[in-house]
Protein backbone atom coordinates (compact mmCIF):
# COMPACT_ATOMS: atom_id res chain seq x y z
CA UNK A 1 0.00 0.00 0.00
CA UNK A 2 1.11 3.17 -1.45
CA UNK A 3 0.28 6.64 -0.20
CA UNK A 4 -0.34 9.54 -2.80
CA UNK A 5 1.41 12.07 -0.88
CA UNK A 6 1.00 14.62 -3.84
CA UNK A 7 -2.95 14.00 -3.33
CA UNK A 8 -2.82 14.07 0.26
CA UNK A 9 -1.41 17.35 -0.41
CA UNK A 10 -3.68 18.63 -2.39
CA UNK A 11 -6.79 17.98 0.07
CA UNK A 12 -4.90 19.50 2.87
CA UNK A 13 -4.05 22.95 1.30
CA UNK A 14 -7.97 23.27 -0.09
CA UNK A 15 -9.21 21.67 3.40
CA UNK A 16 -7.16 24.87 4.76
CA UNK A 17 -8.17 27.35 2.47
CA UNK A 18 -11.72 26.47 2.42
CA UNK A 19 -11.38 27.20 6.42
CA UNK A 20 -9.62 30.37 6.11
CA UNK A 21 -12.34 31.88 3.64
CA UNK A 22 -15.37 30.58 5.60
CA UNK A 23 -13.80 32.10 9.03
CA UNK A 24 -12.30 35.54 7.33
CA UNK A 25 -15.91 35.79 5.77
CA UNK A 26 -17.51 35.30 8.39
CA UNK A 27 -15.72 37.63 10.69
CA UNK A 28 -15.77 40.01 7.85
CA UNK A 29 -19.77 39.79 7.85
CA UNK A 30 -19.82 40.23 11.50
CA UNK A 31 -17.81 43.17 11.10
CA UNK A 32 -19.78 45.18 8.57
CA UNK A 33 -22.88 44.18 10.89
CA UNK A 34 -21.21 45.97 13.77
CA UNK A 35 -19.98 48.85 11.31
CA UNK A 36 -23.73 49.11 10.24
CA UNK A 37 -24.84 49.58 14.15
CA UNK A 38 -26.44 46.61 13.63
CA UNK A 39 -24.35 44.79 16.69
CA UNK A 40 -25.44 40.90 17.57
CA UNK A 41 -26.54 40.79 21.41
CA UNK A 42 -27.02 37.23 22.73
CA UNK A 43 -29.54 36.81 25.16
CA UNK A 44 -28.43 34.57 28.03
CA UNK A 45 -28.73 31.33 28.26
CA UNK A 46 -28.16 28.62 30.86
CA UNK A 47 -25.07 26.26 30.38
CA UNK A 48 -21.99 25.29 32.51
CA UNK A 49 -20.25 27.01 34.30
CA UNK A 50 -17.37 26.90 31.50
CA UNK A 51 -19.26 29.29 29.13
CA UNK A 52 -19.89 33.09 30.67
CA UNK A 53 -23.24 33.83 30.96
CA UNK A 54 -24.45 37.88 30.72
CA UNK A 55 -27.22 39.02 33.67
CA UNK A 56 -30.32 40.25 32.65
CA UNK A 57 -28.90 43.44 33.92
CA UNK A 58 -25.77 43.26 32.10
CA UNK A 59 -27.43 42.36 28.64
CA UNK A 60 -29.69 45.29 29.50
CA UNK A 61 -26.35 47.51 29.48
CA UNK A 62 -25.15 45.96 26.45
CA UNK A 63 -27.85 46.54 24.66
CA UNK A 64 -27.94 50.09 25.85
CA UNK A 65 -24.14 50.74 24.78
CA UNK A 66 -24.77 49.31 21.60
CA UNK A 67 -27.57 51.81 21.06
CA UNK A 68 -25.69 54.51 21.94
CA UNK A 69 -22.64 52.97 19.64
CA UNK A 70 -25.20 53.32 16.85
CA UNK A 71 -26.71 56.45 17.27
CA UNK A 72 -23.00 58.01 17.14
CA UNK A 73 -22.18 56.62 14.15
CA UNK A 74 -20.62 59.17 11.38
CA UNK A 75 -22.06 56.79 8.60
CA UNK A 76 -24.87 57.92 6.44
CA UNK A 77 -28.00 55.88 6.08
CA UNK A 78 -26.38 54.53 2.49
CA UNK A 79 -23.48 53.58 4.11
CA UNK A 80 -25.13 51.87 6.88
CA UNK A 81 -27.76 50.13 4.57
CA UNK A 82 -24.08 49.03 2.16
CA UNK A 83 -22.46 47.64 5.43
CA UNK A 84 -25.53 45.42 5.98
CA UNK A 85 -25.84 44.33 2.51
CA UNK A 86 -22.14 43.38 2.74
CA UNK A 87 -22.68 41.68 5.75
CA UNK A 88 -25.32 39.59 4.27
CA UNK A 89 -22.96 38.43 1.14
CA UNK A 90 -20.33 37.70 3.45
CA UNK A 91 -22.63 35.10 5.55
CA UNK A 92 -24.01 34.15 1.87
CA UNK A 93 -20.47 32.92 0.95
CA UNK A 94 -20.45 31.14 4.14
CA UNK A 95 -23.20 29.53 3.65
CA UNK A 96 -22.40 28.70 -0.24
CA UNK A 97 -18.65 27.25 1.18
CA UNK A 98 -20.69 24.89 3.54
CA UNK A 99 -23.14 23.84 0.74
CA UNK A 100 -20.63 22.86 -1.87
CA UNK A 101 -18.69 21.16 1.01
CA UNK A 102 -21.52 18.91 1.71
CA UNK A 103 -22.01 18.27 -1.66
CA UNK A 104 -18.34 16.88 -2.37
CA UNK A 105 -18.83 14.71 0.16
CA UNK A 106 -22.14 13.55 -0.49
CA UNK A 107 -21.48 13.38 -4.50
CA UNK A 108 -17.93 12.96 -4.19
């Protein structure tokens, strides 16, 4: 038994990539979400102890600095709605990465 170390290669470096663009994208769309004022709160939720948890209270003043974040903004309502749409094709090509990854495996 042989191995095809010039394959091997091959999956590695586009395993890699593929991981790099999904991640930078979606960082990228999670930036131009918080750019747009748009910024994601998560409400709390009950787990272990190893994942930090946010009060009601301190949600309520995250929400309430985001607000203010937002309403200080220097962007224009164009910008704001272009930051949004970019967000949007960012998570798009994340979701389009994930789709065509299923379907080489599924296909493939």
């Amino acid at each position: 038994m042989t191995i095809d170390w010039g394959a091997f290669l091959q999956v590695f470096v586009a395993a890699l990539l593929a991981a790099v663009v999904v991640v930078g994208f979606y960082a990228l769309g999670l930036r131009m979400l918080a750019r747009s004022g748009r910024i994601p709160v998560v409400a709390p939720v009950t787990f272990t102890d190893a994942i930090t948890v946010l009060s009601p209270k301190q949600l309520k003043r995250a929400e309430k600095a985001a607000a203010k974040a937002a309403a200080k903004s220097p962007l224009t309502e164009g910008e704001k709605r272009a930051s949004v749409f970019a967000a949007y094709a960012c998570f798009a090509v994340c979701a389009l990465a994930v789709v065509a990854g299923i379907l080489l495996i599924v296909l493939g």
